[in-house]
N, C-alpha and C. Protein backbone atom coordinates (compact mmCIF):
# COMPACT_ATOMS: atom_id res chain seq x y z
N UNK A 1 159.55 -152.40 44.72
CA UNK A 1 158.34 -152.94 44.12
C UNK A 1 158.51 -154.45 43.96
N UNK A 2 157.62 -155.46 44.90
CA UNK A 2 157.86 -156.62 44.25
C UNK A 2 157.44 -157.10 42.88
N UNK A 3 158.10 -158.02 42.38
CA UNK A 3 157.76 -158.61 41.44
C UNK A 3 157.29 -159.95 41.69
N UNK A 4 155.92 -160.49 40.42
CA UNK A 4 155.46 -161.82 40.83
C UNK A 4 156.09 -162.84 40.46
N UNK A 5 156.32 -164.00 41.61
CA UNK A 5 157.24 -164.98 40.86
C UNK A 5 156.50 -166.00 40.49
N UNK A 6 155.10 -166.51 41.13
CA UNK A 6 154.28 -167.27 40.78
C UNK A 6 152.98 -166.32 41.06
N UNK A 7 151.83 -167.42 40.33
CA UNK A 7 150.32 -166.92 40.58
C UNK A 7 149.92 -168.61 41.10
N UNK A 8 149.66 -168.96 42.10
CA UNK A 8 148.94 -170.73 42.39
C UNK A 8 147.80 -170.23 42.83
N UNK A 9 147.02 -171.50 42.19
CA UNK A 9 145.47 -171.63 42.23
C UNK A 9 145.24 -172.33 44.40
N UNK A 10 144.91 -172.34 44.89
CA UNK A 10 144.75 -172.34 46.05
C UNK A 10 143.46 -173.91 46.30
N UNK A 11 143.14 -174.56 46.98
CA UNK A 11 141.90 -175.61 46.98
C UNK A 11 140.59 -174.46 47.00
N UNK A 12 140.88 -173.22 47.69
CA UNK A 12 139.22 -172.62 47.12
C UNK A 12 139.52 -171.97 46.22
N UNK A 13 138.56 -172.24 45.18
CA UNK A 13 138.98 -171.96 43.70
C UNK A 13 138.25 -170.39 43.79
N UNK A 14 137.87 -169.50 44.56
CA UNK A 14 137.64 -168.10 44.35
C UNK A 14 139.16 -167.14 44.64
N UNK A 15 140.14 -168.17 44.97
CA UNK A 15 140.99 -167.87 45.79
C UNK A 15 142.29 -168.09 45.25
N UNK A 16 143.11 -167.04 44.87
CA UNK A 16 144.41 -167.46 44.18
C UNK A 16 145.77 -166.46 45.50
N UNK A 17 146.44 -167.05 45.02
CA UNK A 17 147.80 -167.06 45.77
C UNK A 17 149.30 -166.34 45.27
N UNK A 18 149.16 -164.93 45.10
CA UNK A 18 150.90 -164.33 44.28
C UNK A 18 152.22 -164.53 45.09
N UNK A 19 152.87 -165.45 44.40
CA UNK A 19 153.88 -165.37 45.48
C UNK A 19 155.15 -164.32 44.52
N UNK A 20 155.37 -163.50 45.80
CA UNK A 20 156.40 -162.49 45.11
C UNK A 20 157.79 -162.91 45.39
N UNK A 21 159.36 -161.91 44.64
CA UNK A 21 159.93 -162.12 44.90
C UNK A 21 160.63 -161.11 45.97
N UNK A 22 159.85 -160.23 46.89
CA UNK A 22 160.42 -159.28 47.59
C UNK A 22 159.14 -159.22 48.61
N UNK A 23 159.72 -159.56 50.28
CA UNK A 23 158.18 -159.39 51.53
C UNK A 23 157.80 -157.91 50.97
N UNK A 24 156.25 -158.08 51.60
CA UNK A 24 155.28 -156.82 51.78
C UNK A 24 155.12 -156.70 53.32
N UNK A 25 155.54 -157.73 54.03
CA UNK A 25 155.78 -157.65 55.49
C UNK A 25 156.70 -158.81 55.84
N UNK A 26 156.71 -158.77 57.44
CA UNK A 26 157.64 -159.79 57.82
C UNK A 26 157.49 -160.09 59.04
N UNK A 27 157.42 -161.27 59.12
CA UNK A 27 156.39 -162.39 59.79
C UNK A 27 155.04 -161.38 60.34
N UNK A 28 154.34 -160.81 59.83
CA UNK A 28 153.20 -159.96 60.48
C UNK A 28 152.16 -160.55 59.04
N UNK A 29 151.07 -161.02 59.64
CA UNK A 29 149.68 -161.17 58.98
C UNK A 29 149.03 -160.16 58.90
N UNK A 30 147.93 -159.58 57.40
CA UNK A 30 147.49 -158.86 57.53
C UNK A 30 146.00 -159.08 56.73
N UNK A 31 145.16 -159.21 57.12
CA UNK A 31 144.01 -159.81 56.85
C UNK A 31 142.51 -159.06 56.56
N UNK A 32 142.20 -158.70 55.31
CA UNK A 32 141.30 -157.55 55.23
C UNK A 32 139.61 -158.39 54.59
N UNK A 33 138.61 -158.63 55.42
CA UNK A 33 137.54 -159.32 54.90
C UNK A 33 136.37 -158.24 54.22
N UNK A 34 136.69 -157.28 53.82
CA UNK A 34 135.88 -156.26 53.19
C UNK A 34 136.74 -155.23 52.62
N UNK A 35 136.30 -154.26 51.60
CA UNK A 35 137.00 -153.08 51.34
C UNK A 35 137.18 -151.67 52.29
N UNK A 36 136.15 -152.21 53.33
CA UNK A 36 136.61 -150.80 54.52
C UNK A 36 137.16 -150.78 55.41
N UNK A 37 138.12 -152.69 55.95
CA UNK A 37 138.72 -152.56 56.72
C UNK A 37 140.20 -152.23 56.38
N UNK A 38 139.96 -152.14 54.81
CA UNK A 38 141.33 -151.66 54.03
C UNK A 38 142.04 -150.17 54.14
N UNK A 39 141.02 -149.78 54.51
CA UNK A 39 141.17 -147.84 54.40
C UNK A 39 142.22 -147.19 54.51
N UNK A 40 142.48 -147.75 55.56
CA UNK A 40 144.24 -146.77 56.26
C UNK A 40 145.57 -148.28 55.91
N UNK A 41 145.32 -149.44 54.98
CA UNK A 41 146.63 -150.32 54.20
C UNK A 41 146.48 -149.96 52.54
N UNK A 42 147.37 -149.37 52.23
CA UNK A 42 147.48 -148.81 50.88
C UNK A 42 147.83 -150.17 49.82
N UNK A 43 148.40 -151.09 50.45
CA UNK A 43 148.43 -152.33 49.40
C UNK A 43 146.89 -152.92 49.49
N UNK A 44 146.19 -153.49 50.37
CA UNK A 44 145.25 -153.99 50.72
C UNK A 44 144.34 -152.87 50.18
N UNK A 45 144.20 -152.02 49.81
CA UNK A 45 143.13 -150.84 49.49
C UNK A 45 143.73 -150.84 47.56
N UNK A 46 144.88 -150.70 47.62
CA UNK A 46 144.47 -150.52 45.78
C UNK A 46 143.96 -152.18 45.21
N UNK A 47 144.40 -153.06 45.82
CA UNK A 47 144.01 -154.64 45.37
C UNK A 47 142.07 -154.78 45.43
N UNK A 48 141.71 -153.81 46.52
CA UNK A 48 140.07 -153.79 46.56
C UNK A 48 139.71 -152.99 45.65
N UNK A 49 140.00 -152.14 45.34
CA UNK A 49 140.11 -151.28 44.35
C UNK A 49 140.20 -151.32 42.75
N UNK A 50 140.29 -152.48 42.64
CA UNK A 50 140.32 -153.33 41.72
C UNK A 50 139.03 -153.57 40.96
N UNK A 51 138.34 -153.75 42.10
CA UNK A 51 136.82 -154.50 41.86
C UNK A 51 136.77 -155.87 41.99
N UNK A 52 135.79 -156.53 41.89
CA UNK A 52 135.14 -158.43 42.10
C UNK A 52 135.96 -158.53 43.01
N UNK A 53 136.92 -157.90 44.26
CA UNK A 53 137.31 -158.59 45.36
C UNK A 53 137.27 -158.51 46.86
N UNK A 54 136.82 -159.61 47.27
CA UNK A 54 135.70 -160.11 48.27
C UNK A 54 136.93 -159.98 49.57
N UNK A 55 138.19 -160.57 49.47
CA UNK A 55 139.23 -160.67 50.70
C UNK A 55 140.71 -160.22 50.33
N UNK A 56 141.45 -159.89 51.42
CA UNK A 56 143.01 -159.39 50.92
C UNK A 56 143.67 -160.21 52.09
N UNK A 57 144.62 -161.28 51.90
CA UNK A 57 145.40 -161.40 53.08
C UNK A 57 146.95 -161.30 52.24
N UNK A 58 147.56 -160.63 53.47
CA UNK A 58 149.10 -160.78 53.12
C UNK A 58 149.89 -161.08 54.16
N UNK A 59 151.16 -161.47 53.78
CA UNK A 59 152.11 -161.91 55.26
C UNK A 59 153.27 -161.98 54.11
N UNK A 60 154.48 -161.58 54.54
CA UNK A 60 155.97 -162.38 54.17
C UNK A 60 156.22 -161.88 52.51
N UNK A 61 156.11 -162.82 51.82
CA UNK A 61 156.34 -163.04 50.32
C UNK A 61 155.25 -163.23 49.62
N UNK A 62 153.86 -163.09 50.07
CA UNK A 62 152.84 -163.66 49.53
C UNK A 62 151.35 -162.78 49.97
N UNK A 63 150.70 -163.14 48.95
CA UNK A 63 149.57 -162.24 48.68
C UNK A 63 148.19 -163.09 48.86
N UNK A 64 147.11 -163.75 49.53
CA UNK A 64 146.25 -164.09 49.10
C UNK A 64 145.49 -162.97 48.52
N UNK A 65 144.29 -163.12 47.51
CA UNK A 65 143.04 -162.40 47.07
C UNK A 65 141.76 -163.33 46.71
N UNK A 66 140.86 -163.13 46.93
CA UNK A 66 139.76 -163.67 46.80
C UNK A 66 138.42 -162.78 46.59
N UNK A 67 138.01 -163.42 44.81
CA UNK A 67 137.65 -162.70 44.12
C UNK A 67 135.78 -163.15 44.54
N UNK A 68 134.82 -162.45 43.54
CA UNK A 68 133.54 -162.84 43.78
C UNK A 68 132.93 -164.10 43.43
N UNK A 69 132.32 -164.83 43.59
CA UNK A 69 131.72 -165.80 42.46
C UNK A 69 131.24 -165.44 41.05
N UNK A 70 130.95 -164.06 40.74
CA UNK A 70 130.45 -163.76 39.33
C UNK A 70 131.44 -163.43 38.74
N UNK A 71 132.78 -163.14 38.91
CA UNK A 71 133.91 -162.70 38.50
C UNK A 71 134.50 -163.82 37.89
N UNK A 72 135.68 -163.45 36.77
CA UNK A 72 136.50 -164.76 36.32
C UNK A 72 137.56 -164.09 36.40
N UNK A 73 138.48 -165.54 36.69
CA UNK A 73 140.08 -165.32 36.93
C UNK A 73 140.85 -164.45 36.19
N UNK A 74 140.15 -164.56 34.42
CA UNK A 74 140.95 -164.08 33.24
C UNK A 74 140.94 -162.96 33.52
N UNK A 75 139.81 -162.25 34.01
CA UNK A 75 139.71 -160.85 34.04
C UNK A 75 139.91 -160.45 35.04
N UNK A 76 140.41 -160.99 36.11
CA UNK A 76 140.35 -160.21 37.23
C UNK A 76 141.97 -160.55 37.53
N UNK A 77 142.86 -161.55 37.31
CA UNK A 77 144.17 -161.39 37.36
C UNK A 77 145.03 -160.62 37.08
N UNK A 78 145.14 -160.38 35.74
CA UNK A 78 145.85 -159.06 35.33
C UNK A 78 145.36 -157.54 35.90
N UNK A 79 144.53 -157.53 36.14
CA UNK A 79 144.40 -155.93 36.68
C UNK A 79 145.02 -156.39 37.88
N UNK A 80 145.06 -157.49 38.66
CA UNK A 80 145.01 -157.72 39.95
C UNK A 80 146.57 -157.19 40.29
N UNK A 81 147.88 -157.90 38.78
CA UNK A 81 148.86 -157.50 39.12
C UNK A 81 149.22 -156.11 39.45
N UNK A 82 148.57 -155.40 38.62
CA UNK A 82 148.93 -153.87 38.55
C UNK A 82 149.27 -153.34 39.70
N UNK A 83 148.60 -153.21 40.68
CA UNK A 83 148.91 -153.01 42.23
C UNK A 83 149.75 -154.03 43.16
N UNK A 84 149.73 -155.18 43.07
CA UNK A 84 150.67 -156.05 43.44
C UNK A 84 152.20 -156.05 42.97
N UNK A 85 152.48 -155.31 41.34
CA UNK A 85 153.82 -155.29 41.14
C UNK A 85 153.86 -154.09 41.80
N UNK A 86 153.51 -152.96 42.22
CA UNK A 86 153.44 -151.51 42.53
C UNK A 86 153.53 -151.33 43.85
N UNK A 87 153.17 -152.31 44.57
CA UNK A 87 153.37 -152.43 46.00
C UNK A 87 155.01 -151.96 46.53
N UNK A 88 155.25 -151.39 47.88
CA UNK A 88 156.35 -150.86 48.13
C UNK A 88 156.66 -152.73 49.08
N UNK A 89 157.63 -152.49 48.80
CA UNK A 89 158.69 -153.82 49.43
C UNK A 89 159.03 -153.04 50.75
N UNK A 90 158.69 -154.33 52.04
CA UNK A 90 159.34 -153.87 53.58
C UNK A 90 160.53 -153.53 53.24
N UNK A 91 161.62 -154.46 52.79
CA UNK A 91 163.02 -153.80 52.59
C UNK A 91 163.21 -152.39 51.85
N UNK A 92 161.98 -152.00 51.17
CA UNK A 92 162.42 -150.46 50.78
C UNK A 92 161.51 -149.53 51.61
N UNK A 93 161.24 -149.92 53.23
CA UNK A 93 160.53 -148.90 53.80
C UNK A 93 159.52 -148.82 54.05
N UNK A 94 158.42 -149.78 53.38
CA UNK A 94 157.03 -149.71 53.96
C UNK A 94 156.57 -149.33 54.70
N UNK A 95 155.87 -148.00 54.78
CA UNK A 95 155.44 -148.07 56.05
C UNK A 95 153.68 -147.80 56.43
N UNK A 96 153.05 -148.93 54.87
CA UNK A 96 152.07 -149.14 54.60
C UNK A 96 151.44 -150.28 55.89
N UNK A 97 152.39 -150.93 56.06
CA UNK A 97 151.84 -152.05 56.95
C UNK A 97 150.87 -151.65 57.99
N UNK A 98 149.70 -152.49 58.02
CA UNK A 98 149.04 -152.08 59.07
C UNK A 98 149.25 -153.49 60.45
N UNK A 99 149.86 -153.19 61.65
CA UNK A 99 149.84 -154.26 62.28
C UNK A 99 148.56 -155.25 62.75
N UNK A 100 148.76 -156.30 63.48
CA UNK A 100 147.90 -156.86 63.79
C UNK A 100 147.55 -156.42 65.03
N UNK A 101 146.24 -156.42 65.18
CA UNK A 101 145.81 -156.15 66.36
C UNK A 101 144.93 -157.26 67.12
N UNK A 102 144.37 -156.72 68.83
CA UNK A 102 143.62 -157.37 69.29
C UNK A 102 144.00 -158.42 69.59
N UNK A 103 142.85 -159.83 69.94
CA UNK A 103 143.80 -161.18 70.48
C UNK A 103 144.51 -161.50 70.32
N UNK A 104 144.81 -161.63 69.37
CA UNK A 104 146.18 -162.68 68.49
C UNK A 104 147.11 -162.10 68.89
N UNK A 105 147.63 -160.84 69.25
CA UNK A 105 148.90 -160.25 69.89
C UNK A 105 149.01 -160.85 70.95
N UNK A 106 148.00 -160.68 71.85
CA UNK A 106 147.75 -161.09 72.83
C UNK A 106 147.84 -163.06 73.51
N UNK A 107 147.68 -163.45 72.45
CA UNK A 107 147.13 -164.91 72.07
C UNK A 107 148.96 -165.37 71.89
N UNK A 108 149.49 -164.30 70.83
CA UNK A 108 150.93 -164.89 70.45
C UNK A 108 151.82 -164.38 71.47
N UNK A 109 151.78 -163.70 72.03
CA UNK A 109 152.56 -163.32 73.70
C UNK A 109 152.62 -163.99 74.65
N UNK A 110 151.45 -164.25 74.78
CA UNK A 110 151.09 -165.09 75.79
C UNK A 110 152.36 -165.52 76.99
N UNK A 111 152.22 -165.32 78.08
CA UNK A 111 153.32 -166.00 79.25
C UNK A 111 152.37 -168.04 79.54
N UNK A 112 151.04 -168.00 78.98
CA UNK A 112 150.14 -169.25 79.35
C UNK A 112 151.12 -170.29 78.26
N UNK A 113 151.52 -171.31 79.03
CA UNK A 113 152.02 -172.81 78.53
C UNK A 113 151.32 -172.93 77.69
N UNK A 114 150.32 -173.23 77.84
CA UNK A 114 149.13 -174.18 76.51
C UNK A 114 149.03 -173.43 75.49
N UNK A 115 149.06 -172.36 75.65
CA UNK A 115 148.88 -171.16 74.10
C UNK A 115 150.15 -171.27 73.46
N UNK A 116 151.54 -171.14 74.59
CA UNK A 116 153.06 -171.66 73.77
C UNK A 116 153.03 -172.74 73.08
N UNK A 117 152.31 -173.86 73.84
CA UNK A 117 152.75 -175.21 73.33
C UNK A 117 151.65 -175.51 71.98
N UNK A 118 150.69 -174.83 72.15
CA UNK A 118 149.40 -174.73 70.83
C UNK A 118 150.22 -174.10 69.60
N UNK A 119 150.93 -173.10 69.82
CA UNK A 119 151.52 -172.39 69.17
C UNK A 119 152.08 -172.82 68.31
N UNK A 120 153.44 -173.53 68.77
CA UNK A 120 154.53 -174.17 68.56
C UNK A 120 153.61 -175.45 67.64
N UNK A 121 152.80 -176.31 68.28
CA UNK A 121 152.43 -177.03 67.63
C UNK A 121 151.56 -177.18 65.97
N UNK A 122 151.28 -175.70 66.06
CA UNK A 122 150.78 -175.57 64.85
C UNK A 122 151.57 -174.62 64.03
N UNK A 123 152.45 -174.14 64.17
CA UNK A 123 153.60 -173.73 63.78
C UNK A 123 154.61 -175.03 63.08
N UNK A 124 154.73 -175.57 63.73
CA UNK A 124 155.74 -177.10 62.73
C UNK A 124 154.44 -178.02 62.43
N UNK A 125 152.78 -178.06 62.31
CA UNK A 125 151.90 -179.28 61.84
C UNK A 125 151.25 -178.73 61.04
N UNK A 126 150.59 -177.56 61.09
CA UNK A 126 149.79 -177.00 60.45
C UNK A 126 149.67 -175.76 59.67
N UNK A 127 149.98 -174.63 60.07
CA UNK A 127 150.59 -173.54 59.53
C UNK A 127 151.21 -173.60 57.87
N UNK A 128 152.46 -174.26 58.40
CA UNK A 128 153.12 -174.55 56.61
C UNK A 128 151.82 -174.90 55.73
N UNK A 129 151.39 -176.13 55.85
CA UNK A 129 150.26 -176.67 55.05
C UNK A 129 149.30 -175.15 54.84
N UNK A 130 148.71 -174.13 55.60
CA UNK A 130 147.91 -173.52 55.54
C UNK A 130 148.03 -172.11 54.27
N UNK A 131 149.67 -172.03 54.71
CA UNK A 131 150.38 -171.02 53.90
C UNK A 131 150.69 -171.45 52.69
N UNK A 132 151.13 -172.68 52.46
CA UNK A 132 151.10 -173.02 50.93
C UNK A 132 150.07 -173.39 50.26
N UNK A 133 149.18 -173.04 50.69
CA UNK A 133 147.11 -172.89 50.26
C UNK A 133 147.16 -171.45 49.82
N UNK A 134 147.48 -170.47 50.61
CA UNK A 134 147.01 -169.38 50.63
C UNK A 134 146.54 -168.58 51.72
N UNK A 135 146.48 -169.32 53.08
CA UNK A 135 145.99 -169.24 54.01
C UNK A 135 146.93 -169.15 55.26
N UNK A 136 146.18 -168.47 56.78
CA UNK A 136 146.95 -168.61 57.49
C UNK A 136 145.83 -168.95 58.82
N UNK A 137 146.38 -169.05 60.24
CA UNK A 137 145.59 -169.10 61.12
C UNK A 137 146.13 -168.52 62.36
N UNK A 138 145.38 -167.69 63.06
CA UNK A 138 145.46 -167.55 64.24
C UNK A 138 144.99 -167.51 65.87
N UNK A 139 145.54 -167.65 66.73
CA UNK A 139 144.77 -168.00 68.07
C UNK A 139 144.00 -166.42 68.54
N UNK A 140 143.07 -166.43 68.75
CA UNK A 140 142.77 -165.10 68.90
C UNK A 140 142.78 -165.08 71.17
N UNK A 141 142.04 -166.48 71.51
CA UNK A 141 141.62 -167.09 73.07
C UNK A 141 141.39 -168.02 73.14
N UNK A 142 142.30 -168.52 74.74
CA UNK A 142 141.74 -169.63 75.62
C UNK A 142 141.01 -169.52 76.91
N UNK A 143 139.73 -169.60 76.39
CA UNK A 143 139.22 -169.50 77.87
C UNK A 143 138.56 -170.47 78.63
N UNK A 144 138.62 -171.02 79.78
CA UNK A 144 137.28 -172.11 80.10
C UNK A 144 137.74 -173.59 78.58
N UNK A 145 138.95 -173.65 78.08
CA UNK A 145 139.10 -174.82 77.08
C UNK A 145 138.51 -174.42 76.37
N UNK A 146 137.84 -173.28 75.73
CA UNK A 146 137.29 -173.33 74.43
C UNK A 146 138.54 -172.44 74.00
N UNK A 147 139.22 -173.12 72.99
CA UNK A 147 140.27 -172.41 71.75
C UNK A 147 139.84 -171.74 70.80
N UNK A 148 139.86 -170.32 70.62
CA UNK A 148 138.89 -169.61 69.61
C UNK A 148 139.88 -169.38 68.10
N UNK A 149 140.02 -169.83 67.50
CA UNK A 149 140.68 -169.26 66.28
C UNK A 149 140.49 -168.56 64.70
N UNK A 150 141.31 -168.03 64.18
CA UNK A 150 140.41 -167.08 63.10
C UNK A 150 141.20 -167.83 61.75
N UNK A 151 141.00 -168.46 61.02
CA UNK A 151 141.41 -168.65 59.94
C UNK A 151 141.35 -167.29 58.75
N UNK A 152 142.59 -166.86 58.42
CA UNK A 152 142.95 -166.11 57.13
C UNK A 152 143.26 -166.49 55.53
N UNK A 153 142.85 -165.29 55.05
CA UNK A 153 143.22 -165.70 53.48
C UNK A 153 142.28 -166.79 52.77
N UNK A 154 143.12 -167.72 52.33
CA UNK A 154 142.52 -168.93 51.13
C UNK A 154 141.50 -169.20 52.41
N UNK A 155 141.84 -169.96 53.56
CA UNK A 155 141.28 -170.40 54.22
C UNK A 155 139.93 -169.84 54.95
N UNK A 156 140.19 -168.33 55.10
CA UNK A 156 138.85 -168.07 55.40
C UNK A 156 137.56 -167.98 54.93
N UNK A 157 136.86 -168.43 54.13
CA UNK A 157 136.10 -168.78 53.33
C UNK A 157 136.06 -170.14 52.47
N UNK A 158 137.05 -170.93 53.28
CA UNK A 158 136.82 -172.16 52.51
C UNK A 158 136.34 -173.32 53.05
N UNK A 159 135.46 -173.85 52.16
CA UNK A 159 134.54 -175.04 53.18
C UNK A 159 135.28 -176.04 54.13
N UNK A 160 136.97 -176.32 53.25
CA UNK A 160 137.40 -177.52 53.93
C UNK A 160 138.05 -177.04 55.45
N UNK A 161 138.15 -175.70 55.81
CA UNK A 161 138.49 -175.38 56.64
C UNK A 161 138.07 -175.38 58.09
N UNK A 162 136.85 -175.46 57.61
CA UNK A 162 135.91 -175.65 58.89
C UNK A 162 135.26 -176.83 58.89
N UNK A 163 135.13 -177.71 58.24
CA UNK A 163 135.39 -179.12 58.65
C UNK A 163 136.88 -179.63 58.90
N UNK A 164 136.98 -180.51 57.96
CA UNK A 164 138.17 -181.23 57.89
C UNK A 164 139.32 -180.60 58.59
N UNK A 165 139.64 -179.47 58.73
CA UNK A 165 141.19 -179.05 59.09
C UNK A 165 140.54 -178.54 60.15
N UNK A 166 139.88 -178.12 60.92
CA UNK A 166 139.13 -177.55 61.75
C UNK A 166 139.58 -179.13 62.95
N UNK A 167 138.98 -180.11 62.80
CA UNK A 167 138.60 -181.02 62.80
C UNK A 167 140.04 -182.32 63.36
N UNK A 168 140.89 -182.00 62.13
CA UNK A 168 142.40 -182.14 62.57
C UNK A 168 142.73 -181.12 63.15
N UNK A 169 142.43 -179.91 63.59
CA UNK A 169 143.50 -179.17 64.51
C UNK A 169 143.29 -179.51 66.08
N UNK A 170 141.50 -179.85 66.17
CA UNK A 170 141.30 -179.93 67.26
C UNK A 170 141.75 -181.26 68.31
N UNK A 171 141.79 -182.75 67.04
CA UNK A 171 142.29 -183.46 67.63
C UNK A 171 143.66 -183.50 67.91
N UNK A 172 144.37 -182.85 67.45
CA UNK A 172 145.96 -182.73 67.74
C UNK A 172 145.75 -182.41 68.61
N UNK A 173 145.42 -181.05 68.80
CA UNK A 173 145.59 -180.43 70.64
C UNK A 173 144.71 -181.16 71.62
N UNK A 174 144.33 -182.62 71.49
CA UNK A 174 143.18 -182.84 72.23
C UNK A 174 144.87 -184.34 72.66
N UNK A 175 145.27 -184.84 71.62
CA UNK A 175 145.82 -185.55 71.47
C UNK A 175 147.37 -184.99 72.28
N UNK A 176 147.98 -184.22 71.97
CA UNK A 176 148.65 -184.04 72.46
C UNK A 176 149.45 -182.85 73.30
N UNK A 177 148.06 -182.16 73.78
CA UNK A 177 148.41 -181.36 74.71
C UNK A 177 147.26 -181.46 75.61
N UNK A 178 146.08 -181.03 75.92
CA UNK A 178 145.22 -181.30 76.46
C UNK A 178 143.17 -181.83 75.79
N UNK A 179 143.52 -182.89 76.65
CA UNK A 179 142.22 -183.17 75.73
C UNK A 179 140.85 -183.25 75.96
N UNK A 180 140.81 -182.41 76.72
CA UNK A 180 139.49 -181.26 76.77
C UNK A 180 139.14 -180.13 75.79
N UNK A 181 140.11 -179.59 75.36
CA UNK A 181 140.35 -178.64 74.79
C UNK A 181 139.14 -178.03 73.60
N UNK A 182 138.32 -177.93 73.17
CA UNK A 182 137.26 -177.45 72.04
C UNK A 182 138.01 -176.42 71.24
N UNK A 183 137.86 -176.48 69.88
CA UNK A 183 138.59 -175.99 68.82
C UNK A 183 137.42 -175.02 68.18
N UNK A 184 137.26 -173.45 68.40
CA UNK A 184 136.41 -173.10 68.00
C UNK A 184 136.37 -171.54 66.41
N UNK A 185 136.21 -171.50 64.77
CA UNK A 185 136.13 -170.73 64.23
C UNK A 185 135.66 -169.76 64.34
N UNK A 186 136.27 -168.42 64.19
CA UNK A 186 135.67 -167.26 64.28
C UNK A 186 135.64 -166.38 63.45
């Protein structure tokens, strides 16, 4: 069962961040934008279960949740732990995890250069920054230069994401890998 070692407030303020002291996975994202894509992840399903909450992302050591706008933090934190300390730890067996599916497997496999080197590049520029928000991102396709990507967690629902960081991701890869490239949210 992990335990919480912090609770951080995240830049979208519907959006808080548990960082535990034991993974719920490892290196695998798991990203739930409603309560029914939770059904068959037993961590991600008792945290909706909760009530007032709108998103579930998890990866590693850390929990995003993102609650409603009519909801308040006071009240919705502490129940929030209840299932978050209760959660089974990967090191004791999980075998709650639901993997990732679809592009992004596909996207992070990749044998294509530009998806490695996109990769890599937002892996040491951007990523860190995203995860110590609350957030994560992934390549889902490159097709025809349009880069399709899905922002998770804090980030998916947050305004600055789709400007501003949106915005810097695209000129990096325009800058220093190819600069044609179109940077597109999904």
């Amino acid at each position: 069962m992990p335990k919480i070692a912090d609770i951080q407030e995240t830049p979208n303020p519907n959006a808080v961040k548990f960082i535990l002291r034991e993974p719920v996975s490892h290196g695998t994202s798991h990203s739930f934008k409603k309560a029914e894509d939770a059904d068959s992840d037993v961590l991600a399903k008792s945290i909706f279960d909760v009530g007032d909450v709108v998103s579930v992302f998890y990866m590693d050591k850390m929990i995003t949740v993102e609650k409603t706008d009519e909801s308040d933090w006071d009240e919705v934190l502490p129940a929030l732990a209840v299932p978050i300390r209760a959660a089974e730890s990967v090191a004791n067996g999980n075998g709650s995890a639901a993997s990732a599916a679809g592009g992004a497997i596909a996207a992070a496999a990749s044998d294509d250069p530009v998806i490695r080197d996109i990769n890599e590049l937002l892996d040491e520029r951007i990523r860190p920054y995203l995860a110590s928000d609350g957030g994560w991102l992934e390549i889902l396709s490159l097709e025809e230069n349009v880069l399709k990507i899905r922002y998770q967690g804090a980030c998916g629902s947050c305004p600055s994401s789709l400007t501003g960081t949106l915005m810097a991701i695209e000129n990096m890869i325009r800058d220093e890998i190819d600069d044609s490239i179109e940077v597109v949210a999904v």
